[in-house]
N, C-alpha and C. Protein backbone atom coordinates (compact mmCIF):
# COMPACT_ATOMS: atom_id res chain seq x y z
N UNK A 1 -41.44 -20.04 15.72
CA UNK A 1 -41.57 -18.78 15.06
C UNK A 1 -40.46 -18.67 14.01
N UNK A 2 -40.72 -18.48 12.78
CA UNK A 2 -39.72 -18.18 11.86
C UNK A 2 -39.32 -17.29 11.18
N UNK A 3 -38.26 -16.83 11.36
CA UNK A 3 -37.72 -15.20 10.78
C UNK A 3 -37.36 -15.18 9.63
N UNK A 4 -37.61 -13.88 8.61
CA UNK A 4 -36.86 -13.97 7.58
C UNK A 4 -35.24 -13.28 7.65
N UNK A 5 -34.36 -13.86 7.27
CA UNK A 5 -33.57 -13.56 7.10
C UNK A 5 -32.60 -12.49 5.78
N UNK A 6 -32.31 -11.46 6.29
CA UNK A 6 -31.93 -10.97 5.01
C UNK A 6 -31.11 -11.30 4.55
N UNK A 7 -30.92 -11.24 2.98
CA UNK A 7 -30.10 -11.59 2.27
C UNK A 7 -29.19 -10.55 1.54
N UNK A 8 -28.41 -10.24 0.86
CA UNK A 8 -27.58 -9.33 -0.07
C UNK A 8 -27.94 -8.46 0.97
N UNK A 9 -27.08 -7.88 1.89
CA UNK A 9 -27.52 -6.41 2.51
C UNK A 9 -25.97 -5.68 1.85
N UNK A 10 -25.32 -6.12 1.11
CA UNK A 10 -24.17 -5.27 0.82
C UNK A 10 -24.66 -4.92 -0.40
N UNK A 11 -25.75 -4.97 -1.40
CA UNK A 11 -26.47 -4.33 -2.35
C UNK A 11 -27.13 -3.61 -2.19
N UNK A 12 -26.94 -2.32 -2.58
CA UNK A 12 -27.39 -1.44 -2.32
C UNK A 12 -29.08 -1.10 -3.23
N UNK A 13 -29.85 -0.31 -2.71
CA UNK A 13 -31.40 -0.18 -3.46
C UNK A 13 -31.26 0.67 -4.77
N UNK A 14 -31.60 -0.05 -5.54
CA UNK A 14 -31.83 1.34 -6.67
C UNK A 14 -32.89 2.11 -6.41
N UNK A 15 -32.85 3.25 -6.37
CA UNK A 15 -33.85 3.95 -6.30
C UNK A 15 -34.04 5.10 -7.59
N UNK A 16 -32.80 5.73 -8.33
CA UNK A 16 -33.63 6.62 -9.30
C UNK A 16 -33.08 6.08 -10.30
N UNK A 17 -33.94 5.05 -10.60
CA UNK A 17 -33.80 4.16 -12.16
C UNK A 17 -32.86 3.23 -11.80
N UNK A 18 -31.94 3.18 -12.29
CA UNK A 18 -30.54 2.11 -12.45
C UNK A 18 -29.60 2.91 -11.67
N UNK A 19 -29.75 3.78 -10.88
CA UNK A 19 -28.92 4.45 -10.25
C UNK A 19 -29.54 4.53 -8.59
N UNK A 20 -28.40 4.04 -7.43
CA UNK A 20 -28.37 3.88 -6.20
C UNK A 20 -28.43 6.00 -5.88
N UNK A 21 -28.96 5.90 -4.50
CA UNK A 21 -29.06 7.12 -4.21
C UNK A 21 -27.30 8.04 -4.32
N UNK A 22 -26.49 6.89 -3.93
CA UNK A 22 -24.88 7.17 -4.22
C UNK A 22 -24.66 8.29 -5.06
N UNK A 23 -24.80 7.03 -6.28
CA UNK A 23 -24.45 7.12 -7.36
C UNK A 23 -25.25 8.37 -8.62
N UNK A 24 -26.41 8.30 -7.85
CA UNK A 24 -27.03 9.82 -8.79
C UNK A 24 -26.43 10.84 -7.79
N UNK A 25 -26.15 11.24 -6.41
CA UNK A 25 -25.65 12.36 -5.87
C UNK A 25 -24.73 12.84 -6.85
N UNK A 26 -23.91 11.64 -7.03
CA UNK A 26 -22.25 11.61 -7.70
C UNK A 26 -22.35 12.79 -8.79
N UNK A 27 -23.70 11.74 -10.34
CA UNK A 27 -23.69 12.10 -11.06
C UNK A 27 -24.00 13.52 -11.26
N UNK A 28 -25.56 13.71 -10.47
CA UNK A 28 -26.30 14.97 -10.88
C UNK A 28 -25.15 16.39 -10.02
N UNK A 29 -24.45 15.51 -9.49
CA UNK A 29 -24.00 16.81 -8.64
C UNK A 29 -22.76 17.25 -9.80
N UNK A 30 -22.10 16.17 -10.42
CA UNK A 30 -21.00 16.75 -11.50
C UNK A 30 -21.81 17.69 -12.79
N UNK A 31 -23.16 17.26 -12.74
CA UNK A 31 -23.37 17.48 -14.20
C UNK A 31 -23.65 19.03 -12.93
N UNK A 32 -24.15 19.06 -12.16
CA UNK A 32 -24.61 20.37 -12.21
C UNK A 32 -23.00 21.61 -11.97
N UNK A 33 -22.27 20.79 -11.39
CA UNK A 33 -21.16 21.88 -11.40
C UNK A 33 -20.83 21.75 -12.94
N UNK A 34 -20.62 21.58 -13.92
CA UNK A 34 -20.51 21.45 -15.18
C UNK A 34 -21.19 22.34 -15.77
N UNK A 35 -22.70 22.85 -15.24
CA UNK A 35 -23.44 23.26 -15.83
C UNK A 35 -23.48 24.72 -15.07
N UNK A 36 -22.60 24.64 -14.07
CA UNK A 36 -21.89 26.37 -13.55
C UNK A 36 -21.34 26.97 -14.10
N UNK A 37 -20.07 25.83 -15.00
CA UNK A 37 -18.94 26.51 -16.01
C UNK A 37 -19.72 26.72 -16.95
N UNK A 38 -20.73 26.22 -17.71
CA UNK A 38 -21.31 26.71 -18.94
C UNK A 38 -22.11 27.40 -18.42
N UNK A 39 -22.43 27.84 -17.44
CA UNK A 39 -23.47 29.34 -17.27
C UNK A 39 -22.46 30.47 -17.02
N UNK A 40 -21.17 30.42 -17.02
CA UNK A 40 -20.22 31.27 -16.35
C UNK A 40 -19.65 31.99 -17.37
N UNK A 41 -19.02 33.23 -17.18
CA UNK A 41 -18.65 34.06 -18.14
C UNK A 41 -17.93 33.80 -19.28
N UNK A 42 -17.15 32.97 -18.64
CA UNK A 42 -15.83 32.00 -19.80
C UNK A 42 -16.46 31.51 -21.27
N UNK A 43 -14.87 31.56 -21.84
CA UNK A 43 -15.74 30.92 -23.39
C UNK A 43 -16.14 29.92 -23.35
N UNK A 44 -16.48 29.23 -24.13
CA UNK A 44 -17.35 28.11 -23.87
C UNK A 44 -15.89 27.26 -24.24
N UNK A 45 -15.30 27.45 -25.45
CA UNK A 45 -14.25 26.66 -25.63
C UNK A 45 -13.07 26.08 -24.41
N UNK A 46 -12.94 27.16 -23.54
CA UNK A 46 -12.25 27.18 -22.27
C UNK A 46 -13.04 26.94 -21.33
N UNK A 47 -14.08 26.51 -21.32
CA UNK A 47 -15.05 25.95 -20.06
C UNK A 47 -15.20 24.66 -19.97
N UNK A 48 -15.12 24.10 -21.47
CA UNK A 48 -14.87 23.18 -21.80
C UNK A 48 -14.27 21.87 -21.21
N UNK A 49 -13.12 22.44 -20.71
CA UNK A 49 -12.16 21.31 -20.39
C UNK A 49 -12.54 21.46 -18.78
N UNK A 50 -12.81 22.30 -18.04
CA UNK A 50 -13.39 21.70 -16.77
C UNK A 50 -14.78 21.15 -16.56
N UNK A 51 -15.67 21.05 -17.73
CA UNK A 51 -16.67 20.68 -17.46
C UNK A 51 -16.54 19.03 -17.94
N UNK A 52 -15.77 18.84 -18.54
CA UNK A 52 -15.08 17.50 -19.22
C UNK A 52 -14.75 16.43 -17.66
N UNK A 53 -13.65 17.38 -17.23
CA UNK A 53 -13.09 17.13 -16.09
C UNK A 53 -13.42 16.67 -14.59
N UNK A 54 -14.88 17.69 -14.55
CA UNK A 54 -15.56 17.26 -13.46
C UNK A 54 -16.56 16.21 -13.70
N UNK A 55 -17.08 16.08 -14.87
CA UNK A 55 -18.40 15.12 -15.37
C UNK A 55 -17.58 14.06 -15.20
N UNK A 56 -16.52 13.51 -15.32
CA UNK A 56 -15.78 12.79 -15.69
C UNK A 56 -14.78 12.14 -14.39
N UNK A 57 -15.01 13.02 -13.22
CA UNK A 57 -14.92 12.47 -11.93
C UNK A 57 -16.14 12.04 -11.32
N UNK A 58 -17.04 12.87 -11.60
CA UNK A 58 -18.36 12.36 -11.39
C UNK A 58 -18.64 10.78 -11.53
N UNK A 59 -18.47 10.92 -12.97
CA UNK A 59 -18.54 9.66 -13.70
C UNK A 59 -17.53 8.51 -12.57
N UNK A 60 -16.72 8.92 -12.42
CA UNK A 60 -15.71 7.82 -11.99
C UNK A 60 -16.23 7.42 -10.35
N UNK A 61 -16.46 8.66 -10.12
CA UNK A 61 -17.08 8.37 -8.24
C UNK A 61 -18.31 7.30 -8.24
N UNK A 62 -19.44 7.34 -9.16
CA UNK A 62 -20.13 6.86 -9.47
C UNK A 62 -20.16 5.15 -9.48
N UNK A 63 -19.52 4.74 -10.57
CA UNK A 63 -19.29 3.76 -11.30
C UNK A 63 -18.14 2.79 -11.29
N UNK A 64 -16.80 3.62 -11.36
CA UNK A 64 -15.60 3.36 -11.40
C UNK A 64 -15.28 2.81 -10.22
N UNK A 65 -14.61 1.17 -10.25
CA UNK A 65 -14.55 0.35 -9.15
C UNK A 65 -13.40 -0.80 -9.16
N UNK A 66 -12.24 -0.15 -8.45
CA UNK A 66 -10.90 -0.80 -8.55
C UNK A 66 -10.62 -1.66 -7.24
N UNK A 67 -10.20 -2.90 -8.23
CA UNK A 67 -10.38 -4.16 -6.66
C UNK A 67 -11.63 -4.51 -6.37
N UNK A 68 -12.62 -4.21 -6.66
CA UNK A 68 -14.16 -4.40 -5.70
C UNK A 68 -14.36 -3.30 -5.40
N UNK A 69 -13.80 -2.23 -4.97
CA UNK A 69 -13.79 -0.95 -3.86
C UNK A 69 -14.13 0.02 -4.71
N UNK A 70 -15.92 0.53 -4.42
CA UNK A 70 -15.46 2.14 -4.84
C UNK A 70 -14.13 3.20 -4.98
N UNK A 71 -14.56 4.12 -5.93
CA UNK A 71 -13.53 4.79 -6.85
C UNK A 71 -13.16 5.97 -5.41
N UNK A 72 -14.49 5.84 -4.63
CA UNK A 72 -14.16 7.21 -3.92
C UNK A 72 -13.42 6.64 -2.53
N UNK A 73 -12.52 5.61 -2.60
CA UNK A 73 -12.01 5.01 -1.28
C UNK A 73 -11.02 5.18 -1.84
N UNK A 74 -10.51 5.09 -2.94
CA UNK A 74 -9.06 5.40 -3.33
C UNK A 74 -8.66 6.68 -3.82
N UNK A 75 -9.50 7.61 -3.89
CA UNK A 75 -9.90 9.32 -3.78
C UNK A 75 -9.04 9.90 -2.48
N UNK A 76 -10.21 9.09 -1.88
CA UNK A 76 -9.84 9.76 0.03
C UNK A 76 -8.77 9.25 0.55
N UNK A 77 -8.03 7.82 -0.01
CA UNK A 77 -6.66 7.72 0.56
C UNK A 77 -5.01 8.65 -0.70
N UNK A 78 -5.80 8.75 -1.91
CA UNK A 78 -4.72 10.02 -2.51
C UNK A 78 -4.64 11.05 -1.50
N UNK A 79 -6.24 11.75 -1.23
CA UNK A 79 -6.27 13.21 -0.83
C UNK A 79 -5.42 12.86 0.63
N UNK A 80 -5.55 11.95 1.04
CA UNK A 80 -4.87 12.06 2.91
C UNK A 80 -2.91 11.68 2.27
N UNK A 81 -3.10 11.12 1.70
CA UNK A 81 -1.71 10.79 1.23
C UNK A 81 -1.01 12.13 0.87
N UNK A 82 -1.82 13.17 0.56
CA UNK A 82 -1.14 13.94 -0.44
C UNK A 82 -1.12 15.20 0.80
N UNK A 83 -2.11 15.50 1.40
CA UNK A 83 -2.24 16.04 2.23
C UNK A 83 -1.73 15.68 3.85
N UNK A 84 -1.20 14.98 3.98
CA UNK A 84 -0.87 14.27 5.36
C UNK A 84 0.53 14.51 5.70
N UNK A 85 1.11 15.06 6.57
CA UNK A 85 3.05 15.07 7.40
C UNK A 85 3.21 13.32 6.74
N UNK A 86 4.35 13.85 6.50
CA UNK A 86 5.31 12.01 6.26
C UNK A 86 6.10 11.85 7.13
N UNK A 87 6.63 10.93 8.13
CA UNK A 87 7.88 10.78 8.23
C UNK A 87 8.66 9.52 8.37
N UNK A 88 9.62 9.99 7.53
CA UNK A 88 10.64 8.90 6.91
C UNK A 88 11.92 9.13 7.53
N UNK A 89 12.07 7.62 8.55
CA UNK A 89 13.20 7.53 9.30
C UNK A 89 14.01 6.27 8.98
N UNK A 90 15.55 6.99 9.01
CA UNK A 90 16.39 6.08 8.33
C UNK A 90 17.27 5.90 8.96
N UNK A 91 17.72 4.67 10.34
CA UNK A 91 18.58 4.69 11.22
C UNK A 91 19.97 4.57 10.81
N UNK A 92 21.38 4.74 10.39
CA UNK A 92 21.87 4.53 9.97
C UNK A 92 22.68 3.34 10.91
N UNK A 93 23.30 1.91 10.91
CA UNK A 93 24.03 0.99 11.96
C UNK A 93 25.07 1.25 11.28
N UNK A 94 25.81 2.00 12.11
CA UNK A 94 27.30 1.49 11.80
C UNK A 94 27.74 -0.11 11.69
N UNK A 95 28.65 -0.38 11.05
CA UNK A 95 29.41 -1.82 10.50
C UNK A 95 30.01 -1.65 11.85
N UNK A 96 29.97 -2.52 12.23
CA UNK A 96 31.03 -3.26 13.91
C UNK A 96 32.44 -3.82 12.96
N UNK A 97 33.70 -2.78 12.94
CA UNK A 97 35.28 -3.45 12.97
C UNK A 97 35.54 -4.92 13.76
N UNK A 98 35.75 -5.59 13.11
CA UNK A 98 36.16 -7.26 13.38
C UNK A 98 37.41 -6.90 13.05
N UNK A 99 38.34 -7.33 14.36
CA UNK A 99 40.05 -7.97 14.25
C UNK A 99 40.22 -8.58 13.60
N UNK A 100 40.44 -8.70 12.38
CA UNK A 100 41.11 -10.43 11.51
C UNK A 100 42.12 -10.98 12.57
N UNK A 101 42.75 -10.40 13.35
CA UNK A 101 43.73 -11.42 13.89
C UNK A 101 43.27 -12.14 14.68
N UNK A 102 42.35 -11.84 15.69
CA UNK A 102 41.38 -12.10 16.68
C UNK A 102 40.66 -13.40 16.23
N UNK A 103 39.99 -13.39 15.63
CA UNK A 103 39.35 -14.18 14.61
C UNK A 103 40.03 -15.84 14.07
N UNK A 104 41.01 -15.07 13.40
CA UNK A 104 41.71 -16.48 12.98
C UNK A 104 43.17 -16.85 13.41
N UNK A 105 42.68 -18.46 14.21
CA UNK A 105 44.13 -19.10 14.74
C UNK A 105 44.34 -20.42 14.00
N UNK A 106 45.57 -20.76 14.00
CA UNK A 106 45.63 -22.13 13.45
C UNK A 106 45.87 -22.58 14.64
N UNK A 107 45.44 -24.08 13.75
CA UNK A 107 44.89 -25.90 14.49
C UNK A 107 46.47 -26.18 14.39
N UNK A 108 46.46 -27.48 14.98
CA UNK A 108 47.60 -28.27 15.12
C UNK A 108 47.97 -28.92 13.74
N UNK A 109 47.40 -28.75 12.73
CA UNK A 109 47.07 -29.05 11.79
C UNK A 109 47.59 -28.55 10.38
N UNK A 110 47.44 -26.99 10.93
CA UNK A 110 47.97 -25.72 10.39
C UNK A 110 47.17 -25.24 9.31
N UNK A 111 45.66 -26.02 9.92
CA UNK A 111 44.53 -25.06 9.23
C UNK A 111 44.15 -23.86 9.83
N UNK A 112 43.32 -22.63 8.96
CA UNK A 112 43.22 -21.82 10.41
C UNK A 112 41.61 -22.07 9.92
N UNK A 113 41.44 -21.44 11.72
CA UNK A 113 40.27 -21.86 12.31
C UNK A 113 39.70 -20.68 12.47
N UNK A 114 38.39 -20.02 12.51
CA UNK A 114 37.73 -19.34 13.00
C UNK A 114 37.57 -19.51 14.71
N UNK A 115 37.83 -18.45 15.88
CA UNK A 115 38.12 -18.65 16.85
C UNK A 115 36.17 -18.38 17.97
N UNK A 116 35.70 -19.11 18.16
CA UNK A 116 34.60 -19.17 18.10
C UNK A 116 34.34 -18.84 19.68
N UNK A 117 33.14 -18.17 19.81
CA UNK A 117 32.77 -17.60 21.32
C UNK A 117 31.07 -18.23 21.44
N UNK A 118 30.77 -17.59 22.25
CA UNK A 118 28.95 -18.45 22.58
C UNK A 118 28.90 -19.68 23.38
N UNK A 119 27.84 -20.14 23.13
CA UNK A 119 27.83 -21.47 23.75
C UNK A 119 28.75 -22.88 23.76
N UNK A 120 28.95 -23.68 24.47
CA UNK A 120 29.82 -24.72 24.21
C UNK A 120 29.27 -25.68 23.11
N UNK A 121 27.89 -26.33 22.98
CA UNK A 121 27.29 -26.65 22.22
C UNK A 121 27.69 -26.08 20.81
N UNK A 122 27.71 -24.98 20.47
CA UNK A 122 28.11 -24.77 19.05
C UNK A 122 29.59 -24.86 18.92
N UNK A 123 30.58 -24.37 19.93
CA UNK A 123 31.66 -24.87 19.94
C UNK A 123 32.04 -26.57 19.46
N UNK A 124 31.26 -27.11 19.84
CA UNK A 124 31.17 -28.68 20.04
C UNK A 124 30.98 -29.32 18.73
N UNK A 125 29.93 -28.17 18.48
CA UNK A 125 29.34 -29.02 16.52
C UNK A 125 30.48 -28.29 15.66
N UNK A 126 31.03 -27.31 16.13
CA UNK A 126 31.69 -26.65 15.02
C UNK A 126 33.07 -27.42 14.94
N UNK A 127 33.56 -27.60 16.41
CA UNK A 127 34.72 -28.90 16.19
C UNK A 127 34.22 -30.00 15.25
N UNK A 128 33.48 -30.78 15.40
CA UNK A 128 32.77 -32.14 14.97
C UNK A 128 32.62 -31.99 13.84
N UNK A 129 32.35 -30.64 13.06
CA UNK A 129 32.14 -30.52 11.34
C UNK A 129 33.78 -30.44 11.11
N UNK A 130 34.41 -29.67 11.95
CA UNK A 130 36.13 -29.33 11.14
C UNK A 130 36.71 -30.45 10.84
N UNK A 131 36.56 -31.80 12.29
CA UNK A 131 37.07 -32.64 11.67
C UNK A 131 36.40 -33.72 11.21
N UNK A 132 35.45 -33.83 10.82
CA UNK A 132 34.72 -34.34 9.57
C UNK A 132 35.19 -34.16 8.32
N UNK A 133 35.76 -33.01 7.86
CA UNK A 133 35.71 -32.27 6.95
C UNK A 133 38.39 -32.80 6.50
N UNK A 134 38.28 -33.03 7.62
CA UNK A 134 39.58 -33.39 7.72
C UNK A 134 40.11 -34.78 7.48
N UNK A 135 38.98 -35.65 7.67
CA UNK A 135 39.46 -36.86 7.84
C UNK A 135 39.20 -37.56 6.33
């Protein structure tokens, strides 16, 4: 028995003309708030710029596609960004005071040495480089 398999399911259908069901909500819904401000009392000159404004998000929800990603995924992470508690924590570490005297002794040598704690192993390599470094 052989199945068809679908293909492109991340393409979406056009359905009104060249426009996905999306993408005309987007549009017809800007043009119609657009077409509130020009039915609305205001001058037309001053209605102007919000009907500019919204057609023009419209437009962008629509169409406008940054990275691959619809316009309206980077919408909804402004609006939560902008709208969302922050909090910004800043531990402060105090600096740990080191003895210089503590620290440094002289060798038989009458180099001074860094006075070393931890394992014997690094004790061991750290001798083995000093006098490497001596001979």
């Amino acid at each position: 028995m052989n199945f068809q398999v679908p293909q492109f399911i991340e393409i979406e259908d056009k359905i009104f003309g060249p426009l996905t069901f999306k993408q005309f909500v987007y549009v017809a819904g800007s043009i119609g708030i657009a077409f509130l401000f020009y039915a609305s009392p205001l001058p037309f000159f001053i209605a102007i710029f919000p009907m500019i404004a919204v057609v023009g998000f419209g437009l962008a929800l629509a169409f406008y596609k940054i990275n691959n990603r619809p316009f309206i995924n980077m919408a909804e992470s402004a609006f939560r960004f902008a709208f969302t508690k922050k909090l910004y924590i800043w531990k402060r570490r105090p600096k740990k005071l080191v003895n210089q005297a503590s620290i440094e002794t002289t060798n038989q040598t009458g180099f001074i040495l860094p006075k070393l704690s931890g394992s014997k192993l690094k004790d061991l390599s750290w001798s083995l480089d000093v006098n490497e470094t001596l001979k």
